[in-house]
Protein backbone atom coordinates (compact mmCIF):
# COMPACT_ATOMS: atom_id res chain seq x y z
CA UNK A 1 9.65 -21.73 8.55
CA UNK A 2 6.07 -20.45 8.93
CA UNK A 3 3.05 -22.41 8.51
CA UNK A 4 -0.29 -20.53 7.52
CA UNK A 5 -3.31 -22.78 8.85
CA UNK A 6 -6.40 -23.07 6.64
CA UNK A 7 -4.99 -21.82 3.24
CA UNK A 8 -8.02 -22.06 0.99
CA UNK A 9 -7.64 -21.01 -2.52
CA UNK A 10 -10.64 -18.83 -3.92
CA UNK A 11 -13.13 -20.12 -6.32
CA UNK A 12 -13.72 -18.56 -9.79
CA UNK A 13 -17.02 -17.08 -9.36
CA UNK A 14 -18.12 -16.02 -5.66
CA UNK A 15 -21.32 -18.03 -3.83
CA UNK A 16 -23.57 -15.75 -2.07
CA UNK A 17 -23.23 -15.97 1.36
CA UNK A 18 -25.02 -14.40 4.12
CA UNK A 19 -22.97 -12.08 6.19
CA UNK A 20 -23.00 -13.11 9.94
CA UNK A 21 -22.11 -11.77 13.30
CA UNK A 22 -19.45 -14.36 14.27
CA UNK A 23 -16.26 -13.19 15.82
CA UNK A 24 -13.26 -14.81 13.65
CA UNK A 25 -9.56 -14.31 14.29
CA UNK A 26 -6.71 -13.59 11.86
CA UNK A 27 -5.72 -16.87 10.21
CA UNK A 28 -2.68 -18.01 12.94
CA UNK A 29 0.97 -19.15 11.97
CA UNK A 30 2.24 -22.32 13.72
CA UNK A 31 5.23 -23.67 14.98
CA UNK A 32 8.37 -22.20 16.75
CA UNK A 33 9.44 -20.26 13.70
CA UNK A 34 6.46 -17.63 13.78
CA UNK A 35 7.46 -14.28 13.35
CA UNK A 36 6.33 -11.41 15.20
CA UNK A 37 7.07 -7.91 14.21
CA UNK A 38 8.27 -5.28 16.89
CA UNK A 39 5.54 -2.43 17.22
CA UNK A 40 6.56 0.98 17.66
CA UNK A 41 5.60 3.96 18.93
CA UNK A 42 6.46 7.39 16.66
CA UNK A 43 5.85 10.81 16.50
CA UNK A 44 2.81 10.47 14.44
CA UNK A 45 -0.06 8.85 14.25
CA UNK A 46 0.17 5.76 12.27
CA UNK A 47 -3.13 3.63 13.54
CA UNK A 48 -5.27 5.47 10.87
CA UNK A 49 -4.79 5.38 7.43
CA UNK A 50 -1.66 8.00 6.44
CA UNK A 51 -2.05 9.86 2.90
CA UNK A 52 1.31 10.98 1.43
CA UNK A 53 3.42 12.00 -1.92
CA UNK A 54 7.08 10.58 -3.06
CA UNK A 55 9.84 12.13 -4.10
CA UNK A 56 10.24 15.89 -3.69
CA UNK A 57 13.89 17.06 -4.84
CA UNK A 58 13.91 20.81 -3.56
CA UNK A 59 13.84 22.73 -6.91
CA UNK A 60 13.96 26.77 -6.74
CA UNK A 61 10.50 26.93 -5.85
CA UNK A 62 10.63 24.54 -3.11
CA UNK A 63 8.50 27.45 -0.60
CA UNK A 64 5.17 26.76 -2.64
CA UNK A 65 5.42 22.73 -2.14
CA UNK A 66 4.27 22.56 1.72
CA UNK A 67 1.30 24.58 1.23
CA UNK A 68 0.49 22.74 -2.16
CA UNK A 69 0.90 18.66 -0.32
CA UNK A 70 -1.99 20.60 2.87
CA UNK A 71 -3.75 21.59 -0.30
CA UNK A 72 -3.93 18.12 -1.84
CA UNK A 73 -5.18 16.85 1.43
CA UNK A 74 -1.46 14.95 2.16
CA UNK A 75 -0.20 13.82 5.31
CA UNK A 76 3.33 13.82 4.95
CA UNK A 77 6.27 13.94 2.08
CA UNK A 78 9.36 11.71 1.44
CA UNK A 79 11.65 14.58 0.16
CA UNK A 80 15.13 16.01 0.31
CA UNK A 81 15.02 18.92 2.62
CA UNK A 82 16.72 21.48 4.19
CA UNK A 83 15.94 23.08 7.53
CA UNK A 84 14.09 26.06 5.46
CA UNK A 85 11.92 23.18 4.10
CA UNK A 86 11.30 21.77 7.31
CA UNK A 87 9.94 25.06 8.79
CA UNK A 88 7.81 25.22 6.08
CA UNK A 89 6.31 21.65 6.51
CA UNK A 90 5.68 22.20 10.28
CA UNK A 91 3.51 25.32 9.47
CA UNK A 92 1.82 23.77 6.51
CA UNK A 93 0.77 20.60 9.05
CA UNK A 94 3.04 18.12 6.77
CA UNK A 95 5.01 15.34 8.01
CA UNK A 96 8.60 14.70 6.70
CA UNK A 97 10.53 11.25 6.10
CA UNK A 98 13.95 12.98 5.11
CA UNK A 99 16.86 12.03 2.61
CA UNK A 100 19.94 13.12 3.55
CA UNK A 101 18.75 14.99 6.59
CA UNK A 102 20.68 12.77 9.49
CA UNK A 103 22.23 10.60 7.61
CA UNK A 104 22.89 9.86 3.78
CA UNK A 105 19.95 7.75 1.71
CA UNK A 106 21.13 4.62 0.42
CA UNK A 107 20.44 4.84 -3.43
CA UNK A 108 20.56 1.83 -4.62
CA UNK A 109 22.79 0.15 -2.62
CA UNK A 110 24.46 -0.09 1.45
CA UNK A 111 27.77 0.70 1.39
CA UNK A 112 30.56 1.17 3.85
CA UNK A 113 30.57 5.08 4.09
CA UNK A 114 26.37 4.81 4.43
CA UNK A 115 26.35 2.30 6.96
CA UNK A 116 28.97 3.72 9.03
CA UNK A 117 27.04 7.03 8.69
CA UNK A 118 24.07 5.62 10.12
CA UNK A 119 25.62 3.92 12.78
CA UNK A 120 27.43 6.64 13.95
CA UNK A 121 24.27 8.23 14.70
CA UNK A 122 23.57 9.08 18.35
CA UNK A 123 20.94 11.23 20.31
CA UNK A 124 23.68 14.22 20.61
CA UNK A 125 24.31 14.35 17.05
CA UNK A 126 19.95 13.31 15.59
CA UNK A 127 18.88 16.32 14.60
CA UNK A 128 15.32 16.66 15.20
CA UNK A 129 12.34 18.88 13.94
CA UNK A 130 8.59 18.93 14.84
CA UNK A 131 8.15 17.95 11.08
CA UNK A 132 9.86 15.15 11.07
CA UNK A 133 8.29 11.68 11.06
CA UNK A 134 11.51 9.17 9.92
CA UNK A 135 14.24 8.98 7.74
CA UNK A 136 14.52 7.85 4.33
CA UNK A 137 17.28 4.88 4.16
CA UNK A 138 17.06 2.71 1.58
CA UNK A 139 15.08 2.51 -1.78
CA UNK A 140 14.72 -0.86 -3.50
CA UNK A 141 17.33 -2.96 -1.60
CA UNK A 142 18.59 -6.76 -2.50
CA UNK A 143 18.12 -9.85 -0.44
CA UNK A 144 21.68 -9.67 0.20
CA UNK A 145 21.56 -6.42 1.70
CA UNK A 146 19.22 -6.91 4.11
CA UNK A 147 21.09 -8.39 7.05
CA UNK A 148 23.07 -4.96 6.72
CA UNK A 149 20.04 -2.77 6.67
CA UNK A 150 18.58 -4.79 10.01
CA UNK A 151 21.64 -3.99 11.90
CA UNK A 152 21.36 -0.30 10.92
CA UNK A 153 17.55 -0.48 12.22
CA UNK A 154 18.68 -2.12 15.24
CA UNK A 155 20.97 1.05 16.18
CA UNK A 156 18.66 3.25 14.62
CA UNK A 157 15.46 2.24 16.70
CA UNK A 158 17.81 1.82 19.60
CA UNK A 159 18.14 6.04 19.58
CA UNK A 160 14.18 6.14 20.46
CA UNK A 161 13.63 8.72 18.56
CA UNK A 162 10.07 8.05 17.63
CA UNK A 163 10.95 8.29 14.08
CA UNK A 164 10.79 5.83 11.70
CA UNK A 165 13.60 4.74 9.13
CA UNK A 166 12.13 4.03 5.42
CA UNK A 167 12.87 0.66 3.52
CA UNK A 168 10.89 0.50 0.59
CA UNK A 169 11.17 -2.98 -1.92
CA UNK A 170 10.80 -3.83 -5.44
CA UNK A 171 7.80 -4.39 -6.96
CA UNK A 172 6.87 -7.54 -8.40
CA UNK A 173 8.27 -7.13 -11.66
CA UNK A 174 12.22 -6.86 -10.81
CA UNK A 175 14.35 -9.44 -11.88
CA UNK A 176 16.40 -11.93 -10.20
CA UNK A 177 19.28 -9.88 -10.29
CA UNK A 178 17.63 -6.77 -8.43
CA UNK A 179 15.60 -9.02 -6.18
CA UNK A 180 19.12 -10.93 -5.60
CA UNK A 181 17.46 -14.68 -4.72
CA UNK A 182 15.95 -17.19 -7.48
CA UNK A 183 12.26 -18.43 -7.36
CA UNK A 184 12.97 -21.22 -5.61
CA UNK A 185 11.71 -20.76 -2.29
CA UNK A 186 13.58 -24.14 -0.70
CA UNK A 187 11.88 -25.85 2.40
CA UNK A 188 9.52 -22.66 3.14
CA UNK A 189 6.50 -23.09 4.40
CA UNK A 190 5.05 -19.45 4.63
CA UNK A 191 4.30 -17.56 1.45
CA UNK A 192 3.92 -20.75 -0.72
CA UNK A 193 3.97 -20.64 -4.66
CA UNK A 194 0.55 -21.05 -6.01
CA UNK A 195 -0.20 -25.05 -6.04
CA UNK A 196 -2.47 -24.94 -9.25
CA UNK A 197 -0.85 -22.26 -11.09
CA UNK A 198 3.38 -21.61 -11.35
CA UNK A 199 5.27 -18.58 -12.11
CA UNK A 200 8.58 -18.15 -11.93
CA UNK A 201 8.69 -14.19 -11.36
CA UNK A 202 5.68 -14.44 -8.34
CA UNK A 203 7.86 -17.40 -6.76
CA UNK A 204 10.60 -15.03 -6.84
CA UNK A 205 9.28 -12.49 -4.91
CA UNK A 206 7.92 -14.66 -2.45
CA UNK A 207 11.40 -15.58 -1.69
CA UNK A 208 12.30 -11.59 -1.56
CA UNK A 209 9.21 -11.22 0.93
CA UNK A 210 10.18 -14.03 3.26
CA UNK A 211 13.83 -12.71 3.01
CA UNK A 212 12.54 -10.01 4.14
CA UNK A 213 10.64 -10.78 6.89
CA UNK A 214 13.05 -12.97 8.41
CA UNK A 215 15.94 -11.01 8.62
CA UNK A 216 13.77 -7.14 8.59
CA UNK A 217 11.83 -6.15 12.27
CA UNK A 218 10.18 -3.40 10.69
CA UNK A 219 6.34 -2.79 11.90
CA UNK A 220 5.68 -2.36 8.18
CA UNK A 221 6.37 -3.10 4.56
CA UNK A 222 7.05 -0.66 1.87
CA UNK A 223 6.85 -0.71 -1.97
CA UNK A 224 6.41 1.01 -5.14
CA UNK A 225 4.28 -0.95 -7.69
CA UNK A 226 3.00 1.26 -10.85
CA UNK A 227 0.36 -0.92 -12.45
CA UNK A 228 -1.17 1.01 -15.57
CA UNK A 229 0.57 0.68 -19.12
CA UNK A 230 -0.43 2.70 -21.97
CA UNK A 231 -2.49 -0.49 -23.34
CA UNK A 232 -4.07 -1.54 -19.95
CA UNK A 233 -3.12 -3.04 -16.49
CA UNK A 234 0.12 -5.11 -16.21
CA UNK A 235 -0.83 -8.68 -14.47
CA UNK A 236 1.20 -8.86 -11.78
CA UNK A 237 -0.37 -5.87 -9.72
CA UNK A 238 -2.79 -7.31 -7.32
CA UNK A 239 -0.76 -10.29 -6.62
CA UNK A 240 2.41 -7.91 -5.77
CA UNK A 241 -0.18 -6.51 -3.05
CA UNK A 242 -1.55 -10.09 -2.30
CA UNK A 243 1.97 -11.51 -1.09
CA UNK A 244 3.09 -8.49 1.06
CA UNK A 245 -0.32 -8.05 2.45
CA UNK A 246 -0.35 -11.91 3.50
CA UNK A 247 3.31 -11.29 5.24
CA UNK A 248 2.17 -7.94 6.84
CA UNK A 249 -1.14 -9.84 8.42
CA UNK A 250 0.72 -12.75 9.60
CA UNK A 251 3.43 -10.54 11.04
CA UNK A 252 1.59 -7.70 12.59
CA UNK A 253 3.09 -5.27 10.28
CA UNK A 254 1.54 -1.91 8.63
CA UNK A 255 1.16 -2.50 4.48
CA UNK A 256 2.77 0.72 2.66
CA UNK A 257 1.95 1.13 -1.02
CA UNK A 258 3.34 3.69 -3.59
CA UNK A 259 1.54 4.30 -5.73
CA UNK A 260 1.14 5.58 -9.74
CA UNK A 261 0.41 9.44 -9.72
CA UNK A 262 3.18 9.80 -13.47
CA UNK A 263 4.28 8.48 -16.48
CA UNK A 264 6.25 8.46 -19.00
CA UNK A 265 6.40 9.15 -22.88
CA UNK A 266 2.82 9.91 -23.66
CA UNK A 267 3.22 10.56 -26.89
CA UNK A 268 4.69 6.57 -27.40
CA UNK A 269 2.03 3.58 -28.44
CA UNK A 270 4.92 0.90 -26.93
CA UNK A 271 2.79 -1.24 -24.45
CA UNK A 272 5.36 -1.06 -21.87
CA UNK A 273 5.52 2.79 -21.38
CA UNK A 274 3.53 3.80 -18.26
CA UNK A 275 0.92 6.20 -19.11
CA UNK A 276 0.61 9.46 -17.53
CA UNK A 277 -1.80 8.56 -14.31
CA UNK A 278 -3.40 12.28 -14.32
CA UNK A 279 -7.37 11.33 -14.10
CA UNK A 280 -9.30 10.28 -11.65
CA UNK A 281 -10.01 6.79 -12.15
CA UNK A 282 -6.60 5.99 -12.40
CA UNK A 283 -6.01 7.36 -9.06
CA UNK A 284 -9.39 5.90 -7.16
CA UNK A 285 -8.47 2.28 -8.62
CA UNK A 286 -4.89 2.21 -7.36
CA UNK A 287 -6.29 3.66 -3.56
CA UNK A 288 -8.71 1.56 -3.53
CA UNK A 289 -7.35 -1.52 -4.66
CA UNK A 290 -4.47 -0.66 -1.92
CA UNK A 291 -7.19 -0.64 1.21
CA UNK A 292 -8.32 -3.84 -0.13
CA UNK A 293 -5.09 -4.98 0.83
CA UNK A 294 -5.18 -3.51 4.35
CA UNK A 295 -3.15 -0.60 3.39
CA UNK A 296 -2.04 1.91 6.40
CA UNK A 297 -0.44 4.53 4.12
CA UNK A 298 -0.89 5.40 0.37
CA UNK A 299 2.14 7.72 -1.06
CA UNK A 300 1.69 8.85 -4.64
CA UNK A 301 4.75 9.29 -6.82
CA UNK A 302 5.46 11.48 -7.41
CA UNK A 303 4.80 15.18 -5.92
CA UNK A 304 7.22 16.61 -7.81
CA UNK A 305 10.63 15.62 -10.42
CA UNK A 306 11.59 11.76 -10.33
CA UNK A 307 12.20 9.28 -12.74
CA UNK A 308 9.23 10.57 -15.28
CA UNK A 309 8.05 13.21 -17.83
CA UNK A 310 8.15 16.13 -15.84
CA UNK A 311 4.72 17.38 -16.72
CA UNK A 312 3.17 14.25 -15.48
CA UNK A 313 3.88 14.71 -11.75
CA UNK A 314 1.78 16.23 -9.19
CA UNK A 315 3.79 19.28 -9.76
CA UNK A 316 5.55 20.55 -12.39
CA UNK A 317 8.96 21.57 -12.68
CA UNK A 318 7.58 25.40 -12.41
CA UNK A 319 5.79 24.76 -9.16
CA UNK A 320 2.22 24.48 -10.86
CA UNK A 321 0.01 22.36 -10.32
CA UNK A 322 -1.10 19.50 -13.19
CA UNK A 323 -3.96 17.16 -13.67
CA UNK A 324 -2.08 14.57 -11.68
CA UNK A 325 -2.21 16.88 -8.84
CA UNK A 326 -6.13 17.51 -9.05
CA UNK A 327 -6.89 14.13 -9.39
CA UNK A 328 -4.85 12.90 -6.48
CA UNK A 329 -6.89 15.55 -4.59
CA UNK A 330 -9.96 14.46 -5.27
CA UNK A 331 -9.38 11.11 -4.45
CA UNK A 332 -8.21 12.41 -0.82
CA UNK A 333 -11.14 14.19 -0.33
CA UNK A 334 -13.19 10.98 -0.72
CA UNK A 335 -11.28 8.95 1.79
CA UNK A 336 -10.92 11.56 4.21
CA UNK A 337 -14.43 10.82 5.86
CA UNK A 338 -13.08 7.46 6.87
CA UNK A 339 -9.49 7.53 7.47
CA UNK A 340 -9.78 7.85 11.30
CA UNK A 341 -12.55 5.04 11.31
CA UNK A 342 -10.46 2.84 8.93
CA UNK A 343 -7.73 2.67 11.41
CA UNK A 344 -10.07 0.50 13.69
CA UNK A 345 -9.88 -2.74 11.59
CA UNK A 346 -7.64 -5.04 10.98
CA UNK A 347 -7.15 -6.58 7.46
CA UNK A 348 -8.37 -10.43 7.07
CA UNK A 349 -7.36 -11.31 3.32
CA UNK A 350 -8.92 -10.24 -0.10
CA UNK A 351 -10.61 -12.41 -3.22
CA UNK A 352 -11.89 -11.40 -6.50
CA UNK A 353 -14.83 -11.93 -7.77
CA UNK A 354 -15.36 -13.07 -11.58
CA UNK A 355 -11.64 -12.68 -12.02
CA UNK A 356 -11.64 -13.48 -15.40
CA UNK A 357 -13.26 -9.90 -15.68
CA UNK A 358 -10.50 -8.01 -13.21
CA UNK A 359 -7.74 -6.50 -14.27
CA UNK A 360 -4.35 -6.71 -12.44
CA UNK A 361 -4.39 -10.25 -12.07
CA UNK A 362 -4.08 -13.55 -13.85
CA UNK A 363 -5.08 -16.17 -11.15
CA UNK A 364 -7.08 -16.26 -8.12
CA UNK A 365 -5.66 -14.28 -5.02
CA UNK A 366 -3.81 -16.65 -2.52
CA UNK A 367 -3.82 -15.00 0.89
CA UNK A 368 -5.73 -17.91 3.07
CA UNK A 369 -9.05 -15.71 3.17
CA UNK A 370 -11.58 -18.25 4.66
CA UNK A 371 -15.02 -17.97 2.65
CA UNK A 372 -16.65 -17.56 5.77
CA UNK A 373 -14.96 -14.18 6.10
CA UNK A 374 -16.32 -13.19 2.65
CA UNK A 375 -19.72 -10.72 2.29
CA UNK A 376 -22.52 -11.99 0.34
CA UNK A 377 -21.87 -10.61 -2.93
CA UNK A 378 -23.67 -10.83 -6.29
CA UNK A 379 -22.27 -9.59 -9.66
CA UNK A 380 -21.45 -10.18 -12.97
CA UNK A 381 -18.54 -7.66 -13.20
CA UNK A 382 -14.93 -7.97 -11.88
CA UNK A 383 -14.49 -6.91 -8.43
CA UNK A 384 -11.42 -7.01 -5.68
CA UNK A 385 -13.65 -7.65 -2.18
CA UNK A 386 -10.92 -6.90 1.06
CA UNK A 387 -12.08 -8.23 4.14
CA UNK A 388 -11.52 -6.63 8.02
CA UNK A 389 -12.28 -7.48 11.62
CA UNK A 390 -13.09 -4.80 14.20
CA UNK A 391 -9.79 -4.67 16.29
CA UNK A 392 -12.13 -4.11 19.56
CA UNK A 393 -15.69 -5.69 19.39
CA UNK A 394 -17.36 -7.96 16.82
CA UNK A 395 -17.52 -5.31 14.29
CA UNK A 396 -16.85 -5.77 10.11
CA UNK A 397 -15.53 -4.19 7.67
CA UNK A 398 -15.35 -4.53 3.41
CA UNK A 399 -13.71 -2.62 0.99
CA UNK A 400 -14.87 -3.28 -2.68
CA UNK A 401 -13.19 -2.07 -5.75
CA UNK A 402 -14.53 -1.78 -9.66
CA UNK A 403 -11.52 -3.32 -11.02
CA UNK A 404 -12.53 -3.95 -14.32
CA UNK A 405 -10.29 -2.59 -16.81
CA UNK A 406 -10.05 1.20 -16.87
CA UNK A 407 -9.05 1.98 -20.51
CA UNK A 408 -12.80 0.37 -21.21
CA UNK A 409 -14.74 2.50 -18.71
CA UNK A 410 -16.64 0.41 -17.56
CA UNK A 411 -19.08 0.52 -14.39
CA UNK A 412 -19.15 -2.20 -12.24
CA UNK A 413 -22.93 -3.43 -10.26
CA UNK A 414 -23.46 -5.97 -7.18
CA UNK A 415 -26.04 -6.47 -4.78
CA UNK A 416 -24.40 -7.12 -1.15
CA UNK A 417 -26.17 -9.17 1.57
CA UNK A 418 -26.18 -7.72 4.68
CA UNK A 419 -27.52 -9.22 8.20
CA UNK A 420 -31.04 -7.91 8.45
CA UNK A 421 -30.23 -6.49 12.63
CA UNK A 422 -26.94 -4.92 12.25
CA UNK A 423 -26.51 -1.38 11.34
CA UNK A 424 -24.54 -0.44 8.02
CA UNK A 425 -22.57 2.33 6.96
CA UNK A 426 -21.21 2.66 3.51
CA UNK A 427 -18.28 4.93 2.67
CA UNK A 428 -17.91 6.38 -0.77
CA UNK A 429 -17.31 9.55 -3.00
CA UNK A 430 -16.68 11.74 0.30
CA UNK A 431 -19.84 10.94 2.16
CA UNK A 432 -21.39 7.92 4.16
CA UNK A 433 -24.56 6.56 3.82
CA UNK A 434 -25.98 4.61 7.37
CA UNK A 435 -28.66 1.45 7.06
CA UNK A 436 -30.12 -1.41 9.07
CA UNK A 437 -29.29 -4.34 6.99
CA UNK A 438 -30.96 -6.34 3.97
CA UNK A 439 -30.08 -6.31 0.36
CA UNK A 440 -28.12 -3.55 -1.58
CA UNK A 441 -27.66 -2.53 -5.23
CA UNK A 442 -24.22 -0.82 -5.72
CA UNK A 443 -22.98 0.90 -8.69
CA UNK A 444 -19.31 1.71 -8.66
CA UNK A 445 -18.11 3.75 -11.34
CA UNK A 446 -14.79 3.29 -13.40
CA UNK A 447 -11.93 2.62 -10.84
CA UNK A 448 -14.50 3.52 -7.50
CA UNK A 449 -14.75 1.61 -4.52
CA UNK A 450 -16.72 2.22 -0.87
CA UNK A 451 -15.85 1.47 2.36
CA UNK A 452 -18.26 -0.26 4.64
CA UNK A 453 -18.43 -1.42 8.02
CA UNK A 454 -21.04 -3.34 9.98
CA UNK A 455 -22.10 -3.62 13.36
């Protein structure tokens, strides 16, 4: 099993500490049992951070969707396709992970004919395109299945095709029977169930995480969490990106997060329908609170039909645009300044500060974040703080999210402590702002966060 060194739990309300200059490492795994992931190289560029859109089923109006994701300010598409649809993506500038393109998507389940159909895959019969970045394989597997899926990556990755073949897990909130293991997570040593607090469901998909990582050499982790209810945020949001950030850091893997861009039944007052995502706030906080988490690509679902009200997606069933859609562009526009500079830092672990005030969570955060790693922070509001290490140099970098509760819209203030020599640059609403050190009042509004490195 794996053994993370220097687990410290965070403390409720965050001391102010003086930012420093020291060079720190990633907290280390011991023993024989570490696990490293396999990096790849692909046809894209995946060492900055990768914007893209879900589920894209080919309707009759299919030609406008290309030009519409460039529009949006996407990266790429998970979609059915067709080689009309692919010619379209190249010329918009839009990557493609295909369904059913070289070999059949697994939905929900590996079977027989599906694994035999990707393992019968060879470099005479991959059909390739200029558009194409992977293939879609699997959505939402079980434990059970993933000794299956491995051996299909193992032939898969053996073709060298520089393309990359999509897993993407549960969220948090499946049950037992979807996640296919129970909470108990045996002798384990690596992704340990909180020692002051116990739940059942996060145990649970702890288990699902180390399944994963044990018997899965991806280079990175997938999932779909959708976090905002029609009566606020469910709990279990920020800890769902907690555990798979810890295993992606410890692993060297890339952290993918779908995210909320629909929902369902507006007209419906239940607490457990997911409201329709279609402002802005809703879209900053869940982008935000993903690059917190060291996120390497952000995919909103979904771009058009899926598994909600069709008027809530990006785009609607008659290839128009919707509020969903505008939103999710203007959030793009705002991280666009930094994507290529966010790329250069590597994720350290994430805390909270006056969690009592943040939504998405119920305890403290539980990835091993040393507080020496932490910025000097002071608030009274609830904030998600991510923390980052240059991957060349001594360089810094923070990410800090408003995550107080949207449905109160509520701004969030701190003052941040910077070393007095070292130059600053802040990230935020789609400019940057550069400093030499000292004190600084921020004011993030509902759902915002900034970007800022150091050094």
């Amino acid at each position: 099993m794996l053994v993370l060194l220097g687990r410290i739990w965070a403390l409720l309300l965050t001391p102010i500490i003086l930012l420093t200059g020291a060079t720190a490492s990633v907290i280390k795994m011991a023993g024989d049992d570490a696990i490293t992931a396999t990096r790849r190289t692909y046809a894209y560029d995946n060492n900055r951070l990768l914007l893209g859109a879900y589920n894209c089923w080919l309707l009759d109006n299919y030609e406008v969707l290309p030009p519409l994701a460039a529009g949006a300010g996407l990266d790429f598409l998970i979609s059915n396709v067709n080689d009309d649809f692919m010619d379209l993506c190249e010329a918009a500038g839009i990557g493609v992970v295909a369904a059913h393109y070289n070999a059949p998507s697994a939905y929900w389940q590996i079977n027989e004919s599906t694994e035999a159909s990707w393992k019968a895959m060879n470099m005479a019969s991959y059909k390739d395109h200029p558009a194409l970045w992977g293939d879609d394989l699997i959505d939402e597997p079980t434990s059970a299945e993933f000794g299956k899926i491995n051996g299909i990556l193992e032939h898969y990755y053996s073709l060298d095709t520089g393309r990359l073949p999509l897993v993407n897990l549960f969220p948090v909130y499946a049950n037992s029977e979807q996640l296919g293991n129970e909470p108990d997570v045996g002798s384990a040593k690596y992704l340990l169930p909180l020692t002051t607090y116990s739940d059942e469901r996060l145990d649970r998909y702890r288990r699902h995480t180390l399944d994963y990582i044990k018997t899965i050499d991806t280079d990175y982790i997938s999932v779909d969490i959708y976090p905002y209810n029609v009566t606020g945020t469910i709990d279990g949001w920020l800890h769902n990106l907690d555990i798979l950030a810890e295993a992606c850091r410890d692993t060297g893997r890339d952290l993918w997060v779908i995210t909320q861009a629909a929902g369902n039944a507006v007209d419906k007052s239940d607490g457990e329908t997911m409201r329709w995502s279609d402002t802005k706030p809703d879209q900053l906080q869940q982008s935000w609170a993903s690059l917190a988490f060291g996120a390497k690509a952000i995919i909103y679902a979904c771009f058009q039909t899926g598994w909600w009200d069709a008027g809530s997606h990006m785009v609607n069933p008659a290839g128009e645009t919707t509020k969903t859609y505008e939103a999710v562009r203007a959030v793009n526009a705002e991280l666009a300044p930094f994507v290529e500079k966010y790329g250069e830092y590597r994720w350290l672990g994430a805390y909270t500060v006056n969690t009592h005030k943040a939504a998405g969570l119920r305890w403290e955060l539980s990835n091993g974040l040393p507080k020496k790693e932490r910025p000097g922070i002071a608030s009274r509001d609830g904030l998600l703080v991510g923390c980052f290490e240059a991957k060349d140099g001594a360089g810094r970098a923070y990410v800090i999210v408003n995550m107080m509760e949207l449905l109160d819209e509520k701004t969030a203030a701190c003052t941040v402590t910077f070393p007095s020599n070292q130059s600053v640059t802040i990230y935020g609403g789609g400019t940057s702002e550069t400093f030499t050190g000292g004190k600084k009042d921020i004011t993030l509004a509902s759902g915002d966060g900034i970007f800022i490195t150091v050094g």
